[in-house]
N, C-alpha and C. Protein backbone atom coordinates (compact mmCIF):
# COMPACT_ATOMS: atom_id res chain seq x y z
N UNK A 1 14.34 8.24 -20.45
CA UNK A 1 13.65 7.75 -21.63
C UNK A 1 12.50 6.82 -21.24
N UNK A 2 12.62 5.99 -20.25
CA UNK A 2 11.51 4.68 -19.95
C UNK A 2 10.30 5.58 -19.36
N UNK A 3 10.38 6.87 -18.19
CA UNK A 3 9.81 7.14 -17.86
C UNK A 3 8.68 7.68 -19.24
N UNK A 4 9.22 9.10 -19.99
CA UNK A 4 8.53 9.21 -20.96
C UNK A 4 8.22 7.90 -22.22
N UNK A 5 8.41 7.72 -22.30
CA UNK A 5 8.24 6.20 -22.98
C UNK A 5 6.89 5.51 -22.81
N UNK A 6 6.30 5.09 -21.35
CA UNK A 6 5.88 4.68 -20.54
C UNK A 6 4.58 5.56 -20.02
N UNK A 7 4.71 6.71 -20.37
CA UNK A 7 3.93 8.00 -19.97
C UNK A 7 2.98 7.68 -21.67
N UNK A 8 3.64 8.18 -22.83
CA UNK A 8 3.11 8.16 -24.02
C UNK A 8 2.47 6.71 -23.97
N UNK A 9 3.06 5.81 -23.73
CA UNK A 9 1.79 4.03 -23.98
C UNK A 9 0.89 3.66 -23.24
N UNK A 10 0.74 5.06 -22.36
CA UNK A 10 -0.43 4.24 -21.27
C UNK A 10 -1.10 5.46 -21.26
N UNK A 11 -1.09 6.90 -21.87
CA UNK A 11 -1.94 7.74 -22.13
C UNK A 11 -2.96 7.47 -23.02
N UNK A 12 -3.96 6.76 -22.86
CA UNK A 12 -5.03 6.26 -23.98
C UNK A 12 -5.90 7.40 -23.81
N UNK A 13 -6.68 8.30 -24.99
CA UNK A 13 -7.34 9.00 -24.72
C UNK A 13 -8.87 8.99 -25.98
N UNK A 14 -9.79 9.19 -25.16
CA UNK A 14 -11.11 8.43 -25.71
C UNK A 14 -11.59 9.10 -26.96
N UNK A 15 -10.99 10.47 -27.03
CA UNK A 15 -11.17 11.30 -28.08
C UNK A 15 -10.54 10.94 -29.50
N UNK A 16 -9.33 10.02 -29.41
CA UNK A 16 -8.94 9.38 -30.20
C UNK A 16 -8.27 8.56 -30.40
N UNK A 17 -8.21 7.63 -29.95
CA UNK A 17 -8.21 6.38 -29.73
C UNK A 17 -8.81 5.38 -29.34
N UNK A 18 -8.75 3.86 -30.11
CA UNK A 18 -9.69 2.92 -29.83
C UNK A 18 -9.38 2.28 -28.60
N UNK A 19 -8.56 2.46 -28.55
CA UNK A 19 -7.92 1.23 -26.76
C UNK A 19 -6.06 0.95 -26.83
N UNK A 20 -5.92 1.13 -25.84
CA UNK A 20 -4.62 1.14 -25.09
C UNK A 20 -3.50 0.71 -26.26
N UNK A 21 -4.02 -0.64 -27.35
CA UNK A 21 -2.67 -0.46 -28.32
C UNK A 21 -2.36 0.63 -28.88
N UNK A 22 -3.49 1.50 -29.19
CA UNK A 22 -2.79 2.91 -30.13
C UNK A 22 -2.19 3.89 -29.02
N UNK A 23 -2.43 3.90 -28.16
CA UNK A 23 -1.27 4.79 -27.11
C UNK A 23 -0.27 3.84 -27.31
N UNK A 24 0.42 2.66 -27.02
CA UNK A 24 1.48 2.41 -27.15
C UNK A 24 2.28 2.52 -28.54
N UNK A 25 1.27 2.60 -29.44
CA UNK A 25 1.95 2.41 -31.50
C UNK A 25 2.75 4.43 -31.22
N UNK A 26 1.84 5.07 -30.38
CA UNK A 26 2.60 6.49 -30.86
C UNK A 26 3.72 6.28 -29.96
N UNK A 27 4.31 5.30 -28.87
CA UNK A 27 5.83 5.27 -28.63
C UNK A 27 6.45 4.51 -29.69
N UNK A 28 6.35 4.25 -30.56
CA UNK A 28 6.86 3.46 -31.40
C UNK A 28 8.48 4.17 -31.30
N UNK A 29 8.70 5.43 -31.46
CA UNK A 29 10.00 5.90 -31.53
C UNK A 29 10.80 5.08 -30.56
N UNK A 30 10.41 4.78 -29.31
CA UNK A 30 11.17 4.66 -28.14
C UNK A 30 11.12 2.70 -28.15
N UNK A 31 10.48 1.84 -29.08
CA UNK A 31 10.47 0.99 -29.01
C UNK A 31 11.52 0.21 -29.85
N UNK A 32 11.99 -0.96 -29.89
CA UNK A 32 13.01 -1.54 -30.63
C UNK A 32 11.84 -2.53 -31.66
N UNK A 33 12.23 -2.94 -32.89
CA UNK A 33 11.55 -3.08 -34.28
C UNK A 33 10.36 -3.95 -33.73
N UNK A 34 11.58 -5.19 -33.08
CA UNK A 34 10.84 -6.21 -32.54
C UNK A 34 9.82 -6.16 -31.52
N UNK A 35 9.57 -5.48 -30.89
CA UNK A 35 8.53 -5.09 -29.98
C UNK A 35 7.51 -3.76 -30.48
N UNK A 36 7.51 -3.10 -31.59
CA UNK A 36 7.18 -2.58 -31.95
C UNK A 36 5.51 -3.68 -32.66
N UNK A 37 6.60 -4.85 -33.41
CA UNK A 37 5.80 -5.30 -34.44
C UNK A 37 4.85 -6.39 -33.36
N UNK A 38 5.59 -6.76 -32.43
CA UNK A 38 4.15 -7.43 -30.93
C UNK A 38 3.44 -6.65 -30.91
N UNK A 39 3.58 -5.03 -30.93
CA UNK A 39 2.37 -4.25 -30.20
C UNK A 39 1.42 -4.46 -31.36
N UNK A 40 2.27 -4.23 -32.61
CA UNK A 40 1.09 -4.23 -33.43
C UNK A 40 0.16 -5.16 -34.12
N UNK A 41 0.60 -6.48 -33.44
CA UNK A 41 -0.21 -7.67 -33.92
C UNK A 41 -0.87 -8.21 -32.77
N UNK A 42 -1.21 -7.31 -31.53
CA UNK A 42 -2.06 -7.06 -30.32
C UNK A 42 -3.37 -6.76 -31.27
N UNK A 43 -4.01 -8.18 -30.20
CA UNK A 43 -6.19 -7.50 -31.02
C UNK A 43 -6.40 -6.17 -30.39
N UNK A 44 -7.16 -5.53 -31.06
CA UNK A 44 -7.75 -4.29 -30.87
C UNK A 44 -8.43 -4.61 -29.76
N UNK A 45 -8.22 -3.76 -29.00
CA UNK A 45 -8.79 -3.37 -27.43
C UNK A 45 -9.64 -2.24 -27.73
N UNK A 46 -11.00 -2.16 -26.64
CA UNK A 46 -11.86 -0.98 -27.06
C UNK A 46 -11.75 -0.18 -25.46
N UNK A 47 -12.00 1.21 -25.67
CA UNK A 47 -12.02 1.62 -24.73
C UNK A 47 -13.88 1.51 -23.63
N UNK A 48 -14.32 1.82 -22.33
CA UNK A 48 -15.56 2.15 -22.13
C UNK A 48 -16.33 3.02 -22.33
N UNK A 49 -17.70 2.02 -22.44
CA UNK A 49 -18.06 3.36 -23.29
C UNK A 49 -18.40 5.10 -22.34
N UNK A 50 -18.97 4.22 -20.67
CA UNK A 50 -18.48 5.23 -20.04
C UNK A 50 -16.54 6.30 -20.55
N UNK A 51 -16.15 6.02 -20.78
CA UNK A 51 -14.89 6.83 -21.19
C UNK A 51 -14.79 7.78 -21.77
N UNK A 52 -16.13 7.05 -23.47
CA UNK A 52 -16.35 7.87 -24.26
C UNK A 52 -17.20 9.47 -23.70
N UNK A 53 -18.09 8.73 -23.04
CA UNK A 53 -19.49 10.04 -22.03
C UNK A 53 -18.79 10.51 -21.69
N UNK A 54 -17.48 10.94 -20.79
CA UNK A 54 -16.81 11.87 -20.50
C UNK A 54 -15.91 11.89 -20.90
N UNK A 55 -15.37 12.04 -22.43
CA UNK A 55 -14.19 12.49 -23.10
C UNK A 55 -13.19 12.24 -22.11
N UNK A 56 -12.64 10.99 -21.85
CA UNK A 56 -12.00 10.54 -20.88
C UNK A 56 -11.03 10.58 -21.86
N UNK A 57 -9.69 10.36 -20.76
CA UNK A 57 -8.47 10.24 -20.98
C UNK A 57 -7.88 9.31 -19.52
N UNK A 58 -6.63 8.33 -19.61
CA UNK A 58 -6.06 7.50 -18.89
C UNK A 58 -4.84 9.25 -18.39
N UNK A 59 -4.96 8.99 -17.10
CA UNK A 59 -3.75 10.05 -16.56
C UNK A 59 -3.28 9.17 -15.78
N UNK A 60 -1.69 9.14 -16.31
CA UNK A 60 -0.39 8.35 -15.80
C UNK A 60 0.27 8.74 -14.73
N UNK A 61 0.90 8.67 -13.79
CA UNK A 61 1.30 8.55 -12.86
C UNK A 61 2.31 7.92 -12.03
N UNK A 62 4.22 7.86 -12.20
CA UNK A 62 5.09 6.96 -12.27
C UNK A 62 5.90 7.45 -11.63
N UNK A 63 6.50 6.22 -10.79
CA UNK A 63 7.00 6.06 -9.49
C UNK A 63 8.79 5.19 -9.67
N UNK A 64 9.87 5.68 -9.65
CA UNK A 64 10.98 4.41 -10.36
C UNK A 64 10.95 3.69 -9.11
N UNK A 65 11.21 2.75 -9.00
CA UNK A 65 11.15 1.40 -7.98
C UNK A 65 12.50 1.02 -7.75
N UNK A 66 13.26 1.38 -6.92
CA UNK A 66 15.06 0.43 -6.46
C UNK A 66 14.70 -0.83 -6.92
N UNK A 67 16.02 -1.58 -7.50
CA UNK A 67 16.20 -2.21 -8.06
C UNK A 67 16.43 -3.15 -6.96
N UNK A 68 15.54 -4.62 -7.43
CA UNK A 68 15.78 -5.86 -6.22
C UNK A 68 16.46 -6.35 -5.98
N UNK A 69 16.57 -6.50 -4.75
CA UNK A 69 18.24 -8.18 -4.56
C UNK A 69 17.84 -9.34 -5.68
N UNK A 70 18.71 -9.43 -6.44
CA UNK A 70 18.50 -10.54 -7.11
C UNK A 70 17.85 -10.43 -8.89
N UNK A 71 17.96 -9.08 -9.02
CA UNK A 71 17.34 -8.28 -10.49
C UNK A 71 18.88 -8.23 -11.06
N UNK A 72 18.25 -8.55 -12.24
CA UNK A 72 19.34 -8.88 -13.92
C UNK A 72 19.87 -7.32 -13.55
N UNK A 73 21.40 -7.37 -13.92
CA UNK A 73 22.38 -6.52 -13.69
C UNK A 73 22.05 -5.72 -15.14
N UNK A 74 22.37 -4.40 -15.24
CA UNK A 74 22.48 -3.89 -16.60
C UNK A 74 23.82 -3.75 -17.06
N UNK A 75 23.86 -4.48 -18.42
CA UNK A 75 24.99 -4.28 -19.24
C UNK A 75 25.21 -3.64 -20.67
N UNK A 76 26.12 -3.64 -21.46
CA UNK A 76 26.00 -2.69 -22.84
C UNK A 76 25.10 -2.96 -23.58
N UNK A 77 24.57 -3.87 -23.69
CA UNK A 77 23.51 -3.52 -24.40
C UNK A 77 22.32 -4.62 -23.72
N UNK A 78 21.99 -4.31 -22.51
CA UNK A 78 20.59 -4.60 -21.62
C UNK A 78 20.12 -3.88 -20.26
N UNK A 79 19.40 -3.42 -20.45
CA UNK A 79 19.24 -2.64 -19.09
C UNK A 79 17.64 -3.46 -18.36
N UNK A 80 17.47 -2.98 -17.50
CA UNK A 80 16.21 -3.11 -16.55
C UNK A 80 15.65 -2.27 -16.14
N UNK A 81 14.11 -1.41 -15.76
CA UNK A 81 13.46 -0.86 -15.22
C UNK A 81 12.26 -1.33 -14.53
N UNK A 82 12.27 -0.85 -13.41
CA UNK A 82 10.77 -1.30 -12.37
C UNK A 82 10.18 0.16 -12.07
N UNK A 83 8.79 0.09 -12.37
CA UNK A 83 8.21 1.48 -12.32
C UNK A 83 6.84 0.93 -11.51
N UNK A 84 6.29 1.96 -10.44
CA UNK A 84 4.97 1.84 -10.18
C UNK A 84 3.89 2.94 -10.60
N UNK A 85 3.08 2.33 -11.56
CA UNK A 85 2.47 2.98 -12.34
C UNK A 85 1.07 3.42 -11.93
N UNK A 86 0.30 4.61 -11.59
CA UNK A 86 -1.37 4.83 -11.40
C UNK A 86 -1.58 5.05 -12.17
N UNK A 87 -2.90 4.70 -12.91
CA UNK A 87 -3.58 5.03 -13.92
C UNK A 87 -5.02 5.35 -13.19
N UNK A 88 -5.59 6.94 -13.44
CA UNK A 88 -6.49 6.81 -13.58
C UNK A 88 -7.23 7.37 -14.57
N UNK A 89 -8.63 7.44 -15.01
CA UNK A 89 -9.49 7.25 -16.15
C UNK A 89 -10.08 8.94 -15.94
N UNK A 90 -9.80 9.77 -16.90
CA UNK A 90 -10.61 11.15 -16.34
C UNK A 90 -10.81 12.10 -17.32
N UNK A 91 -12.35 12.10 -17.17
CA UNK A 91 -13.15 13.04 -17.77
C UNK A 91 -12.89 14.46 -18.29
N UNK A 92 -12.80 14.91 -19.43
CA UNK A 92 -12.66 16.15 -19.45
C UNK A 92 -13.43 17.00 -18.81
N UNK A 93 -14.50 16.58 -18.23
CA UNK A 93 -16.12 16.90 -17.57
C UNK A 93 -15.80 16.50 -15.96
N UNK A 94 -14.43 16.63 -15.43
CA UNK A 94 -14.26 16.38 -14.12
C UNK A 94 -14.88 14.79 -13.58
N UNK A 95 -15.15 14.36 -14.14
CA UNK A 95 -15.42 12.65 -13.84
C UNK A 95 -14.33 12.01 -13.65
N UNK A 96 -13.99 11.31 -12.82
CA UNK A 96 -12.90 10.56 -12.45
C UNK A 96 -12.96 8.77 -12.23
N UNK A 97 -12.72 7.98 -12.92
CA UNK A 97 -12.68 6.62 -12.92
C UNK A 97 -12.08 6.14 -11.66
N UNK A 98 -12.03 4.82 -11.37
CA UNK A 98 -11.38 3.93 -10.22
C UNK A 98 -9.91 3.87 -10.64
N UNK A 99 -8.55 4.37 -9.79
CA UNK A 99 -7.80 4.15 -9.79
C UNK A 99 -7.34 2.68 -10.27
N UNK A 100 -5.68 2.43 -10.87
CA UNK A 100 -5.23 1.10 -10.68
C UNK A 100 -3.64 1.39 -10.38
N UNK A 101 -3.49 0.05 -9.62
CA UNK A 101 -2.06 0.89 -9.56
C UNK A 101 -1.53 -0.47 -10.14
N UNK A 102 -0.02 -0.74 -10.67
CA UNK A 102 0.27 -1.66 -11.54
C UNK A 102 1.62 -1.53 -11.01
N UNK A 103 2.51 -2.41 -10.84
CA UNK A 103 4.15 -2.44 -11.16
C UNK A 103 4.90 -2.98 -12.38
N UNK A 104 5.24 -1.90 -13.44
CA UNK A 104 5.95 -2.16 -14.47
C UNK A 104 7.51 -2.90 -14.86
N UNK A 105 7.25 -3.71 -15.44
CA UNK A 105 8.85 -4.39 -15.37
C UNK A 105 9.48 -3.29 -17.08
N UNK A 106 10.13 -2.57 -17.19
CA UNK A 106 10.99 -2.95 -18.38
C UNK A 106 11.96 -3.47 -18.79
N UNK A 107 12.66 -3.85 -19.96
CA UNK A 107 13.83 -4.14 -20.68
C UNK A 107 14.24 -3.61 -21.72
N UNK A 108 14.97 -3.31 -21.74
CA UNK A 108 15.40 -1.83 -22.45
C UNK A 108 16.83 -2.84 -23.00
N UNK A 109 17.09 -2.42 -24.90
CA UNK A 109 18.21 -3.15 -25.07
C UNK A 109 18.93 -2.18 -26.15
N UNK A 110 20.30 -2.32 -26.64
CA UNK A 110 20.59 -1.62 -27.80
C UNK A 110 21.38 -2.12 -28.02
N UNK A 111 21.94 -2.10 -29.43
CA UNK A 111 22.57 -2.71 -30.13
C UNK A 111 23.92 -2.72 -30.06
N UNK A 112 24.63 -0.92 -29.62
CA UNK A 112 25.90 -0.88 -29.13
C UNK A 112 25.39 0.28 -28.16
N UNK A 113 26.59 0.77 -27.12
CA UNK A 113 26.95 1.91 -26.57
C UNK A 113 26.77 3.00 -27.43
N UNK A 114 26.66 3.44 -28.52
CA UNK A 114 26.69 4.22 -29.23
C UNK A 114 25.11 4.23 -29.55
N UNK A 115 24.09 3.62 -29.56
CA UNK A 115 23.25 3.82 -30.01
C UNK A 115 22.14 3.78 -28.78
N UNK A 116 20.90 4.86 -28.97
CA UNK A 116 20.15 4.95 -28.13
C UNK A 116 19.32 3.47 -27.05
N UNK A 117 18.79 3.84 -26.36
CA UNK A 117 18.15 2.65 -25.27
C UNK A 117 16.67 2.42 -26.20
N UNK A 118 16.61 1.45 -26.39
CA UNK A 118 14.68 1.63 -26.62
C UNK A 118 14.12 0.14 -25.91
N UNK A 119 12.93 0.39 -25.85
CA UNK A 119 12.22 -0.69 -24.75
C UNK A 119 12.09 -1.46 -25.87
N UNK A 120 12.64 -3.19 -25.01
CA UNK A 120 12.24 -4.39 -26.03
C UNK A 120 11.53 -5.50 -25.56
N UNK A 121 10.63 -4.96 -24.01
CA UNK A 121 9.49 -6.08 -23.51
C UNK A 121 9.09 -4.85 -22.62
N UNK A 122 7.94 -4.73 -22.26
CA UNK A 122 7.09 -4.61 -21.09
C UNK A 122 6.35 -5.79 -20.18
N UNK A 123 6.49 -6.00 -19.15
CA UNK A 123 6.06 -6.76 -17.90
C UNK A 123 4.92 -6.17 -17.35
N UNK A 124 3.96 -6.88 -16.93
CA UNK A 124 2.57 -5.80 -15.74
C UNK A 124 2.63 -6.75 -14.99
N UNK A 125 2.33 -6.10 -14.10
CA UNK A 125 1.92 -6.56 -12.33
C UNK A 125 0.98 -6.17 -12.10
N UNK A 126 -0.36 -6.60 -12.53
CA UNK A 126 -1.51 -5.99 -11.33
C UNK A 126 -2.04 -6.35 -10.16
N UNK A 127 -1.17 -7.24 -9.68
CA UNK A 127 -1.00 -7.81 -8.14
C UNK A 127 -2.20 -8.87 -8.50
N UNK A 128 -3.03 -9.10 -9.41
CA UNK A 128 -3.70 -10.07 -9.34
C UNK A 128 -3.22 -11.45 -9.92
């Protein structure tokens, strides 16, 4: 689930969408209420306008990461994910943007065993 999850919020694509919050609003399924309603009180982000010139699209790219000495244990209702994520920026017109590569933290929670996982924080790492 985190992987696709994670795939859908970071697919921003220039043809329709304004910037990176509306790729994450269409995971809304996979999100829990409360993190749903953060994404959506995120300012509008715009995409470049280079992006737009070549009907760009963000292509995702995800890697699961072993879990660290010393990373929160998962229990019934909390889990953890570490993902390393590439994003790059690409043209329907074969144009290709500058790579980024990012390490994703998730937290994934549910209410009981019985009920599905959905993400209730995202973490970024862009090493900077």
């Amino acid at each position: 689930m985190s992987k696709t999850a994670l795939t859908i919020m970071y697919t921003v694509d220039s043809t329709v969408d304004e910037g990176l919050r509306d790729a994450r609003l269409r995971a809304a399924r996979y999100l829990t209420s409360d993190y749903t309603a953060k994404v959506k009180a995120e300012p509008r982000q715009y995409l470049p306008d280079i992006w737009r010139q070549h009907r760009a699209y963000l292509a995702v790219r995800l890697r699961s990461l072993a879990r660290e000495a010393g990373a929160p244990s998962d229990g019934p209702a909390a889990a953890y994910r570490q993902w390393e994520m590439t994003t790059t920026p690409t043209g329907r017109d074969e144009w290709h943007g500058t790579p980024a590569k990012l390490v994703i933290f998730l937290m994934l929670a549910r209410p009981s065993k019985r009920d599905p996982w959905r993400i209730s924080d995202v973490l970024v790492n862009d090493g900077g």
